[in-house]
PDB file of N, CA and C in Angstrom:
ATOM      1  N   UNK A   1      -2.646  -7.844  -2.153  1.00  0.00           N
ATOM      2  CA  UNK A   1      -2.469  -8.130  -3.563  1.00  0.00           C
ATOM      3  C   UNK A   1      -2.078  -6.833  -4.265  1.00  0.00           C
ATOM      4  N   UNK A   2      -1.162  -6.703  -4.710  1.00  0.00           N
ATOM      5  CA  UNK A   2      -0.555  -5.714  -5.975  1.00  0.00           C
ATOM      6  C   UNK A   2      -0.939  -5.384  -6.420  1.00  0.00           C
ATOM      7  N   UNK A   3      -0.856  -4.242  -7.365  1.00  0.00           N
ATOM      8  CA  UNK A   3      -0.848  -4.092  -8.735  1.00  0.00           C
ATOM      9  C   UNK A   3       0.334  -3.749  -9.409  1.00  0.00           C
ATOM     10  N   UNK A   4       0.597  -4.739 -10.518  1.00  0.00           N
ATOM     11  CA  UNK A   4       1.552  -5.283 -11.501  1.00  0.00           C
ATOM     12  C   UNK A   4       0.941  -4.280 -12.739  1.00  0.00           C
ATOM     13  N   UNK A   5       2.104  -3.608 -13.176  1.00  0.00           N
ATOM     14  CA  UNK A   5       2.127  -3.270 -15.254  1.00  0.00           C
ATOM     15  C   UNK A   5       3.220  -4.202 -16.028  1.00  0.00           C
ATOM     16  N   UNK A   6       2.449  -5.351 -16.580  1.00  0.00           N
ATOM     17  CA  UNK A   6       3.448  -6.288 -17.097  1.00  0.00           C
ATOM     18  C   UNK A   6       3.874  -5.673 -18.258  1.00  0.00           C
ATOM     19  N   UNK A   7       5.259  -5.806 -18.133  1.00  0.00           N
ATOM     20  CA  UNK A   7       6.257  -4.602 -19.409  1.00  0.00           C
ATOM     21  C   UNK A   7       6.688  -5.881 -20.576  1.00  0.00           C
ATOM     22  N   UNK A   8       6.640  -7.173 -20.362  1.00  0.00           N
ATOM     23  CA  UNK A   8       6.893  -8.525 -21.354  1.00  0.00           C
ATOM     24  C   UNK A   8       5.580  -9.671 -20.767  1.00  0.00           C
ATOM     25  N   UNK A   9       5.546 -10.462 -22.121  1.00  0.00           N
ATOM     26  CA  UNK A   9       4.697 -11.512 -21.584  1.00  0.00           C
ATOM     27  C   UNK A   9       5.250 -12.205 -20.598  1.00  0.00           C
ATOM     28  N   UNK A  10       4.256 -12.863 -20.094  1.00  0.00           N
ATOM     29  CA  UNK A  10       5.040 -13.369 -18.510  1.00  0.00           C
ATOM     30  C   UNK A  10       4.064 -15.292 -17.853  1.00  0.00           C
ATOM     31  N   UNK A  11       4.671 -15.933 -17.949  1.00  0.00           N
ATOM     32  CA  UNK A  11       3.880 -16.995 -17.726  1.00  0.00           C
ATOM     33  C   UNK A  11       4.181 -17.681 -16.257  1.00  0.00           C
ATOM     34  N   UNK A  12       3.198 -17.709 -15.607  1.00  0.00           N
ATOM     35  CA  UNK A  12       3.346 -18.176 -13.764  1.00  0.00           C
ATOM     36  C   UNK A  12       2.693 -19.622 -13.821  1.00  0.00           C
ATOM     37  N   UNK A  13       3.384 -19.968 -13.712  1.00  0.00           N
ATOM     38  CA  UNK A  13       3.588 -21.624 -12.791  1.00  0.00           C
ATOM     39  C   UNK A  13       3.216 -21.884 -11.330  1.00  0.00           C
ATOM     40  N   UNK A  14       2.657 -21.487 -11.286  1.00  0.00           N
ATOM     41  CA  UNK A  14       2.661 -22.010  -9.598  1.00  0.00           C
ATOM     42  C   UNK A  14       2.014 -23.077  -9.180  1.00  0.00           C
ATOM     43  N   UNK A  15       2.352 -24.327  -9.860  1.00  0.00           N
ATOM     44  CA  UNK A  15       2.405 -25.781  -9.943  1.00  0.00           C
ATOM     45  C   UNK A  15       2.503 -26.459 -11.267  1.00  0.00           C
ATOM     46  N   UNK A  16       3.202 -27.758 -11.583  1.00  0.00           N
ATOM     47  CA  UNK A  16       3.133 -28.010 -12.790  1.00  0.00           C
ATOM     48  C   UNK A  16       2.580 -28.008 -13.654  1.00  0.00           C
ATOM     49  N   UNK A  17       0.945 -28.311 -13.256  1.00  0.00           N
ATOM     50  CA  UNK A  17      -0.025 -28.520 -13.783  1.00  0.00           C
ATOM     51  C   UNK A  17      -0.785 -27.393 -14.826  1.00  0.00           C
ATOM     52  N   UNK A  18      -0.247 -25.946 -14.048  1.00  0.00           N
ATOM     53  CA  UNK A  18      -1.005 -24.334 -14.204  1.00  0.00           C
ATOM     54  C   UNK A  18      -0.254 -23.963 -14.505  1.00  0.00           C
ATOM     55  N   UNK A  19      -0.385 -23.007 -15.479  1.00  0.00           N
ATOM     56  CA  UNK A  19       0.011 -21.118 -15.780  1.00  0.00           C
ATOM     57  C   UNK A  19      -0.656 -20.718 -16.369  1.00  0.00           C
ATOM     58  N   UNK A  20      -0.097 -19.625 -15.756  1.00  0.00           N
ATOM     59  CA  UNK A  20      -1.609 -18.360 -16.145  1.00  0.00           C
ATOM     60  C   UNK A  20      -0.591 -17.338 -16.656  1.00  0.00           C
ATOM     61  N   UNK A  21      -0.873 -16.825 -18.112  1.00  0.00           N
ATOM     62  CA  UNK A  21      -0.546 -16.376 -18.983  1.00  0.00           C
ATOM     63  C   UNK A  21      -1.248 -14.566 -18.602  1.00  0.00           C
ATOM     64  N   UNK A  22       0.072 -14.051 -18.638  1.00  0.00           N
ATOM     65  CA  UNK A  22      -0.035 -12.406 -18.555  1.00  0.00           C
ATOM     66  C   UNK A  22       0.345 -11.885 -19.999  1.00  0.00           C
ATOM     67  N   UNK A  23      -0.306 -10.567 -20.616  1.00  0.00           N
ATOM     68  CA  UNK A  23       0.032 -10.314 -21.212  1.00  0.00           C
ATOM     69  C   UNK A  23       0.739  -9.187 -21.173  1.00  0.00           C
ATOM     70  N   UNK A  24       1.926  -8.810 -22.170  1.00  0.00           N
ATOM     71  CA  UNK A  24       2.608  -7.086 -21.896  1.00  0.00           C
ATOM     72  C   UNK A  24       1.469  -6.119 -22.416  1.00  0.00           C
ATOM     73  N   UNK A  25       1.991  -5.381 -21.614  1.00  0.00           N
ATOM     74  CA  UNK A  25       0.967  -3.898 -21.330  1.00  0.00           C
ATOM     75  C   UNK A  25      -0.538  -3.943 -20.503  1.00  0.00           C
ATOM     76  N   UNK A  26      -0.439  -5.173 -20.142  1.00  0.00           N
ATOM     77  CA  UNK A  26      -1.694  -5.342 -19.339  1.00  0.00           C
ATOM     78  C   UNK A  26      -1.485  -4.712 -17.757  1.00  0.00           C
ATOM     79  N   UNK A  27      -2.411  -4.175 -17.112  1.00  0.00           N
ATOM     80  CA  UNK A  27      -1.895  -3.797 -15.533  1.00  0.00           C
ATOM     81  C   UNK A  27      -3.097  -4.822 -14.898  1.00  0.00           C
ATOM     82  N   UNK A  28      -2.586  -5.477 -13.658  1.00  0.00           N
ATOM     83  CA  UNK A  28      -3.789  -6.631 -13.172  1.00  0.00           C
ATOM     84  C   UNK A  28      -3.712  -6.282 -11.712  1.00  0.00           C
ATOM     85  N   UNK A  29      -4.629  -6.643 -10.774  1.00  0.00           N
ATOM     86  CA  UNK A  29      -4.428  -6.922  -9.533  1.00  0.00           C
ATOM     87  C   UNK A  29      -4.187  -8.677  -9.154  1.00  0.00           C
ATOM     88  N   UNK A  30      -3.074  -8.912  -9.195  1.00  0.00           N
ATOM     89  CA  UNK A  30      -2.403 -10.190  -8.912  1.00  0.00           C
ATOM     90  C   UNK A  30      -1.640 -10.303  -7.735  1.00  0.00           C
ATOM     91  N   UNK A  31      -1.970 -12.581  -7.593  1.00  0.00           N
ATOM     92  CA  UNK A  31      -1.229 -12.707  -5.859  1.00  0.00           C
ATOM     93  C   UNK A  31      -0.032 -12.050  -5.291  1.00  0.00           C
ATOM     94  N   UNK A  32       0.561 -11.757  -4.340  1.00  0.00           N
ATOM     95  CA  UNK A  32       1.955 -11.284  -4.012  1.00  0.00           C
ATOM     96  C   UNK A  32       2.773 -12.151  -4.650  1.00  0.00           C
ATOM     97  N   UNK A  33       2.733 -14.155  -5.002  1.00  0.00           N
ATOM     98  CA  UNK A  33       3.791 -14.761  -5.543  1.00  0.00           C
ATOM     99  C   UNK A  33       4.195 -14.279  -6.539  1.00  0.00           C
ATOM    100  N   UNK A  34       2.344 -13.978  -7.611  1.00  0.00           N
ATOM    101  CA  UNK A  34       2.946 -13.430  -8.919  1.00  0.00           C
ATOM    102  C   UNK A  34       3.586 -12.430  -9.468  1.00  0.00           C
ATOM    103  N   UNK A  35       3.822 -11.227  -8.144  1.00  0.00           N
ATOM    104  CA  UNK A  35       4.080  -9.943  -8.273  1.00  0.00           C
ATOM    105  C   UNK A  35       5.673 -10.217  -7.762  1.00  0.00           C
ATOM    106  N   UNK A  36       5.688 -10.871  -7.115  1.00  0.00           N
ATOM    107  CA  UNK A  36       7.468 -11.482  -6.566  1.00  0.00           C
ATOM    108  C   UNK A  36       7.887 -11.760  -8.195  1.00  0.00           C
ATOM    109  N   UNK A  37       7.047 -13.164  -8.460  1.00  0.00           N
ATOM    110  CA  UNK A  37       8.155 -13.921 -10.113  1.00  0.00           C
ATOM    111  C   UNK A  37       8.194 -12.699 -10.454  1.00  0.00           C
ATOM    112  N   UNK A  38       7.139 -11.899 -10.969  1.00  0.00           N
ATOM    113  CA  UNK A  38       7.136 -11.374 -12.655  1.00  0.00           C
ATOM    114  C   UNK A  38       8.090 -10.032 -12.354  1.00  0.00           C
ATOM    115  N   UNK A  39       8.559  -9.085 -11.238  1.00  0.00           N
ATOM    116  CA  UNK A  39       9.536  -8.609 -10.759  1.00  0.00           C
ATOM    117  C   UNK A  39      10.933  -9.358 -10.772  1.00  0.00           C
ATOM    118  N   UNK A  40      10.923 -10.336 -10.254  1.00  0.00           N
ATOM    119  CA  UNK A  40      12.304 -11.364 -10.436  1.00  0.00           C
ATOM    120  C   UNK A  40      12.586 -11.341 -12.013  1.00  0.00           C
ATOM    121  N   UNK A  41      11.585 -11.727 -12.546  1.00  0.00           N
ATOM    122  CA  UNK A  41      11.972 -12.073 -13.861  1.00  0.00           C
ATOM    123  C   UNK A  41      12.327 -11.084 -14.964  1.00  0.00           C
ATOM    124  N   UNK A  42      11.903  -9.653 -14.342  1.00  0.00           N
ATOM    125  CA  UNK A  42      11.712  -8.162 -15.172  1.00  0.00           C
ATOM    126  C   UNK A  42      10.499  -8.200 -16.340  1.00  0.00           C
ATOM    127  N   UNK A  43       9.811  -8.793 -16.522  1.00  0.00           N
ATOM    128  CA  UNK A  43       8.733  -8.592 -16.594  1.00  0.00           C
ATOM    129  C   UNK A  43       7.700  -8.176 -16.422  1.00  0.00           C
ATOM    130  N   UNK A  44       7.670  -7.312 -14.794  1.00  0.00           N
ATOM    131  CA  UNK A  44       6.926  -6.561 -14.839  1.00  0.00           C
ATOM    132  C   UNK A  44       6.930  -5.427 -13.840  1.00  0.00           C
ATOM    133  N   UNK A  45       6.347  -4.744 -13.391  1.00  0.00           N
ATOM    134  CA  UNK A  45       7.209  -3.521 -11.717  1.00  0.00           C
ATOM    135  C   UNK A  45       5.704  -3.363 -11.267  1.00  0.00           C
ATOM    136  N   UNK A  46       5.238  -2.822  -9.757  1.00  0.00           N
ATOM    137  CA  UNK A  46       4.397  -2.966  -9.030  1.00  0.00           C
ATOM    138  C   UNK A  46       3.806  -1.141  -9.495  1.00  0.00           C
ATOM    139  N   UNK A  47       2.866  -0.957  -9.465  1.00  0.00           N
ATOM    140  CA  UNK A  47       2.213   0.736  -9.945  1.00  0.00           C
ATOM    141  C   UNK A  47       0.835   0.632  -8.578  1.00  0.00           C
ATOM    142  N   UNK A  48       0.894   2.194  -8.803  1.00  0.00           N
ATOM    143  CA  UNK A  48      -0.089   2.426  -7.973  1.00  0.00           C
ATOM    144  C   UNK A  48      -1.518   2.201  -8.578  1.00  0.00           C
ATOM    145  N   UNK A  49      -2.913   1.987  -7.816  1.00  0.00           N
ATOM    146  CA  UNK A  49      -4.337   1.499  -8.287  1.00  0.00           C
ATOM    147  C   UNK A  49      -4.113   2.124  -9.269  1.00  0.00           C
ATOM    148  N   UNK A  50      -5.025   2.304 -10.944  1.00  0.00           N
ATOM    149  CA  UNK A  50      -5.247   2.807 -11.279  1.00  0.00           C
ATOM    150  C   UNK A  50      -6.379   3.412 -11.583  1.00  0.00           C
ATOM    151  N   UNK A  51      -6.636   4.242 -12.007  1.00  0.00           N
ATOM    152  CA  UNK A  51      -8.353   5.397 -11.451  1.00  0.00           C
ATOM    153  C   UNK A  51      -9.102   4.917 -12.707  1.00  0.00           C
ATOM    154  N   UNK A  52     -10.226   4.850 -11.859  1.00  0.00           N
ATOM    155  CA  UNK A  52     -11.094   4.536 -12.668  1.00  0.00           C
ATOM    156  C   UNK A  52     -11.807   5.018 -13.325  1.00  0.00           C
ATOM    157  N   UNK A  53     -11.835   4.586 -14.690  1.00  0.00           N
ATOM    158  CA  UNK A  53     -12.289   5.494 -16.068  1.00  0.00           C
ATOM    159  C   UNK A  53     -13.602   6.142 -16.355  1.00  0.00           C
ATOM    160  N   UNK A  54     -14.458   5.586 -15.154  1.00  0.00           N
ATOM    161  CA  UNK A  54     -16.330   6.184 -15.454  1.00  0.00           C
ATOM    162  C   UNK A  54     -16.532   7.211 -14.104  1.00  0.00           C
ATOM    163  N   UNK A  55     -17.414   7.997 -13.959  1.00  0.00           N
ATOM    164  CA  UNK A  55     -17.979   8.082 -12.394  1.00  0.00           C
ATOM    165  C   UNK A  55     -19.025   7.742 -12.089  1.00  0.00           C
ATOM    166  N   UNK A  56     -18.356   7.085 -10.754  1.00  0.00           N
ATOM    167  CA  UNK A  56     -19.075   6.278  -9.729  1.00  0.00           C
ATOM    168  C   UNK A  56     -20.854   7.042  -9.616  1.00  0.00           C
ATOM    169  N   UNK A  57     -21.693   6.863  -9.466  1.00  0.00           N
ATOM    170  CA  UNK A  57     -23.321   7.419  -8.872  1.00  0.00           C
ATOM    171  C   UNK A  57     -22.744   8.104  -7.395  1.00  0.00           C
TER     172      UNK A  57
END
């Protein structure tokens, strides 16, 4: 699983029934399909983890 920085809102379908609503400027760890669309679509480009903001114990 990826990590996506969605650069536009971005809405995934992955059946009629669903979408799951991304927002721009959000960075997520999302499925490989959603990291395929939202690249296809330019909506969004794949980034490395990003570090985490507290320290760990």
């Amino acid at each position: 699983m990826p990590w996506i920085h969605f650069t536009a809102d971005f809405d995934f379908r992955p059946s009629r029934r669903l979408a799951l609503a991304y927002r721009a400027g959000h960075t997520l760890l999302v499925p490989i399909a959603t990291a395929v669309a939202a690249e296809s679509a330019g909506a969004g480009r794949r980034v490395p983890k990003p570090k985490d903001e507290h320290e760990r114990p």
